[in-house]
N, C-alpha and C. Protein backbone atom coordinates (compact mmCIF):
# COMPACT_ATOMS: atom_id res chain seq x y z
N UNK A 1 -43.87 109.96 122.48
CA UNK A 1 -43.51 110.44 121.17
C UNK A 1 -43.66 111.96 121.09
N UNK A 2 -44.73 112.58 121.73
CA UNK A 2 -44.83 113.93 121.56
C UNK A 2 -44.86 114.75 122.79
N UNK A 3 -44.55 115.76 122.76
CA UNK A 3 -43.63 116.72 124.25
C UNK A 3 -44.26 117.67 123.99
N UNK A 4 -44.19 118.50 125.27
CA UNK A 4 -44.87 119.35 125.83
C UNK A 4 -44.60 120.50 125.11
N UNK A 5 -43.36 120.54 124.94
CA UNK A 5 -42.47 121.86 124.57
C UNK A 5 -43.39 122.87 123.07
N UNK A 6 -43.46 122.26 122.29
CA UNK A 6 -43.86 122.20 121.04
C UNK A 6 -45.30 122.37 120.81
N UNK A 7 -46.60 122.82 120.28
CA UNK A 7 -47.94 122.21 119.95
C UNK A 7 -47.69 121.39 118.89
N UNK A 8 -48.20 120.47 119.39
CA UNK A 8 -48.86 119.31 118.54
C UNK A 8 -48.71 118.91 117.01
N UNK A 9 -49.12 120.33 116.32
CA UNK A 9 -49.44 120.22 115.02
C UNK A 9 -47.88 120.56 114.53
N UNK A 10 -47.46 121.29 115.31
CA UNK A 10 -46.04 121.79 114.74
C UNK A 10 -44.93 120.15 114.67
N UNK A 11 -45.35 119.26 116.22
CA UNK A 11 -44.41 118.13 116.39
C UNK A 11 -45.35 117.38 114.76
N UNK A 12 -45.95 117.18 114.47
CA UNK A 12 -46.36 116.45 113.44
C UNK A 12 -45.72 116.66 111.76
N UNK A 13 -45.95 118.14 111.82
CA UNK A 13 -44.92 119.21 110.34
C UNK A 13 -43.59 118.22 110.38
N UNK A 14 -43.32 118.19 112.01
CA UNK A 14 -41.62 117.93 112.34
C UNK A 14 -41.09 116.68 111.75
N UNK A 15 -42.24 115.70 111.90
CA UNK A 15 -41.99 114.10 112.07
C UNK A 15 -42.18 113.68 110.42
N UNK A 16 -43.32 114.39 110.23
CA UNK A 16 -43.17 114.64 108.32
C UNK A 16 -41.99 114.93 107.72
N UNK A 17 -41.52 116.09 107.99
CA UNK A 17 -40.13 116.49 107.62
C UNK A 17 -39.11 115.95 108.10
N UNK A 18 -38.69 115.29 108.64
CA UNK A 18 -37.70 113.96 109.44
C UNK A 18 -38.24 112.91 108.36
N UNK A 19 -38.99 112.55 108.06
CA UNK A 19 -39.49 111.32 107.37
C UNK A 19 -38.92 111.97 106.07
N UNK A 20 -39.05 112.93 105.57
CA UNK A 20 -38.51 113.13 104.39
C UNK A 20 -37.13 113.12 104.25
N UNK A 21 -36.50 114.04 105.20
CA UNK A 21 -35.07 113.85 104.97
C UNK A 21 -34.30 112.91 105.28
N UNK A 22 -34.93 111.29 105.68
CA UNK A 22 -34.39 110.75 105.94
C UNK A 22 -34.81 109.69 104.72
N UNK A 23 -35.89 110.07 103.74
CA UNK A 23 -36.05 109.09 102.33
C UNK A 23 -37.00 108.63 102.77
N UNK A 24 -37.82 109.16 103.21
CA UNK A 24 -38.99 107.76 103.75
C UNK A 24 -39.56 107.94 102.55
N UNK A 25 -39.66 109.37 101.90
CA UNK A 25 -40.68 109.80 101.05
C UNK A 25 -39.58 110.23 99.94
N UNK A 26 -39.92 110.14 98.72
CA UNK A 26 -39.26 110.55 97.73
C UNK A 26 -39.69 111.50 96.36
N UNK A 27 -39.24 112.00 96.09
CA UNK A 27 -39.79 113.02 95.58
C UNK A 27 -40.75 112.53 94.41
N UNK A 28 -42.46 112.98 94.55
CA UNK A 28 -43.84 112.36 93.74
C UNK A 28 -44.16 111.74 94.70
N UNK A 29 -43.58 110.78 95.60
CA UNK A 29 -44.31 109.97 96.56
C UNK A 29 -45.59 110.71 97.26
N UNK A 30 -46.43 110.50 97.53
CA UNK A 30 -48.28 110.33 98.22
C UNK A 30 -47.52 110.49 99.99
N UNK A 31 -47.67 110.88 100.87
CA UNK A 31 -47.91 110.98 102.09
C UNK A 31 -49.56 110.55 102.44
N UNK A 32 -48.98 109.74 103.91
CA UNK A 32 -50.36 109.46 104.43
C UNK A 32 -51.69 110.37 104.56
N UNK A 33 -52.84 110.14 104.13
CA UNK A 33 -53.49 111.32 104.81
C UNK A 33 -53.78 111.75 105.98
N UNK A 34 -54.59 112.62 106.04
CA UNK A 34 -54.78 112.76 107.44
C UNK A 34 -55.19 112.08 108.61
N UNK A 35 -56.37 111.84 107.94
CA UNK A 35 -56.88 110.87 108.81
C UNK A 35 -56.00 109.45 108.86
N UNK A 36 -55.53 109.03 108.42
CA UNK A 36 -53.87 107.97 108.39
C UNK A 36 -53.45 108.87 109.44
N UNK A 37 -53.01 109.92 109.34
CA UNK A 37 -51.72 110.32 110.44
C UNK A 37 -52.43 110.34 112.10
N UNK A 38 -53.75 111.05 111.44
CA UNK A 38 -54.32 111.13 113.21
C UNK A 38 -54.48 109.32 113.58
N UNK A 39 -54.88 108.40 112.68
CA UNK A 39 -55.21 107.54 113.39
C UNK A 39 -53.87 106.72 113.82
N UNK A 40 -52.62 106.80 112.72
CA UNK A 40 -51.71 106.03 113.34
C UNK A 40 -51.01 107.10 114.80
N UNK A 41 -50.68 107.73 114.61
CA UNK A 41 -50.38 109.15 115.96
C UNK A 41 -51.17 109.03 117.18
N UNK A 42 -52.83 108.61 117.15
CA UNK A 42 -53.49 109.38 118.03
C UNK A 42 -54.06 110.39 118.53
N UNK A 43 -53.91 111.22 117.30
CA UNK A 43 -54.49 112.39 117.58
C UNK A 43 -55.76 113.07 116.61
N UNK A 44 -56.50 113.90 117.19
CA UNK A 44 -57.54 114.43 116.19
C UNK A 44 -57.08 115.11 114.91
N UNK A 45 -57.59 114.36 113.75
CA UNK A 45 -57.83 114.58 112.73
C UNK A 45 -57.50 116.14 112.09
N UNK A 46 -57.98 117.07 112.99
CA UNK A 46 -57.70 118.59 112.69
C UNK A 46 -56.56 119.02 112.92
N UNK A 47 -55.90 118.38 114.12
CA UNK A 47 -54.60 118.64 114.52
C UNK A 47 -53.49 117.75 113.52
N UNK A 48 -53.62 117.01 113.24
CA UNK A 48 -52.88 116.20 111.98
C UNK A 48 -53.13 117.21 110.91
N UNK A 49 -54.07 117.58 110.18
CA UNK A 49 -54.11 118.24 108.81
C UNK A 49 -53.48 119.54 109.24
N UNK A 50 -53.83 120.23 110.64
CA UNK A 50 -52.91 121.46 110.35
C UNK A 50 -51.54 121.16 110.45
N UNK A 51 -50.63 120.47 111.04
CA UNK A 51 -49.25 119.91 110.86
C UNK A 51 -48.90 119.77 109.40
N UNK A 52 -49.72 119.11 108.44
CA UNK A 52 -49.56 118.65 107.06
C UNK A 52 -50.01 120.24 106.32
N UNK A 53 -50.50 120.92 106.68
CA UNK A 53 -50.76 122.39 106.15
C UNK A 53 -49.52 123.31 106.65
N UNK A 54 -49.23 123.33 107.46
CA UNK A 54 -47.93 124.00 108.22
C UNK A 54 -46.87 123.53 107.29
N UNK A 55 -47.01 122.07 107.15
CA UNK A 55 -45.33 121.47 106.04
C UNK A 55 -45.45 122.16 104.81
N UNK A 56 -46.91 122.19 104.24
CA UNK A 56 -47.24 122.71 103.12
C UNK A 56 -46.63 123.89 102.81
N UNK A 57 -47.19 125.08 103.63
CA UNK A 57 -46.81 126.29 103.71
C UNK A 57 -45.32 126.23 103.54
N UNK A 58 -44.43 125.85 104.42
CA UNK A 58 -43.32 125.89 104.61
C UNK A 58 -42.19 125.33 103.25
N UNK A 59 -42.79 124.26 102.77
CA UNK A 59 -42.36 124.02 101.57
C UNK A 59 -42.73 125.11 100.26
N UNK A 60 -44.00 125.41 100.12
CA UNK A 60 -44.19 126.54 99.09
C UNK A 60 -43.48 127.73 98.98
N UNK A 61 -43.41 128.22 100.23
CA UNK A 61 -42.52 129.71 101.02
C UNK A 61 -40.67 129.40 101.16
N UNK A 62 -40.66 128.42 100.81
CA UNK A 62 -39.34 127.84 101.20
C UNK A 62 -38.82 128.71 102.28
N UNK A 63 -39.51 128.17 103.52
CA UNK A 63 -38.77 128.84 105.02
C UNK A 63 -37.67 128.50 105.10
N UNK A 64 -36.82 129.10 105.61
CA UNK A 64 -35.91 128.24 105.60
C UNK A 64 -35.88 127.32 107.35
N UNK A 65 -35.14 126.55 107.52
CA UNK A 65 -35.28 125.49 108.50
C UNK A 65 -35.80 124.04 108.30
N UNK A 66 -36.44 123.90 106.72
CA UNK A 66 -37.05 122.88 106.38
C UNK A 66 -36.17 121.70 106.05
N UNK A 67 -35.10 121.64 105.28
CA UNK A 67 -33.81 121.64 104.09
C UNK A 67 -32.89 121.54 105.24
């Protein structure tokens, strides 16, 4: 599921944002927390919340690439 190319936290932002634009999540909908994401993923807990902090950012700042 996750590649080399990328760190970690960034493939996680990614899979969040794929989940959105594809309706998983709808707008008000709750996202898993963290600890949900590290435990369904596999990965540590810190590295999940910064992925979900990275989406954050990116949505507030409206980067573009998100959309």
């Amino acid at each position: 599921m996750f590649h080399d190319d990328k760190p970690l936290f960034q493939q996680v932002a990614d899979l969040i944002s794929a989940d959105i634009l594809r309706g998983t999540y709808q707008p008000g909908d709750q996202v898993s927390s963290t600890n949900e994401f590290a435990a369904f993923y596999r990965i540590n807990p810190a590295t999940a919340g910064k992925g979900i902090n990275l989406l954050v950012v990116k949505i507030e700042t409206n980067q573009p690439g998100l959309y």
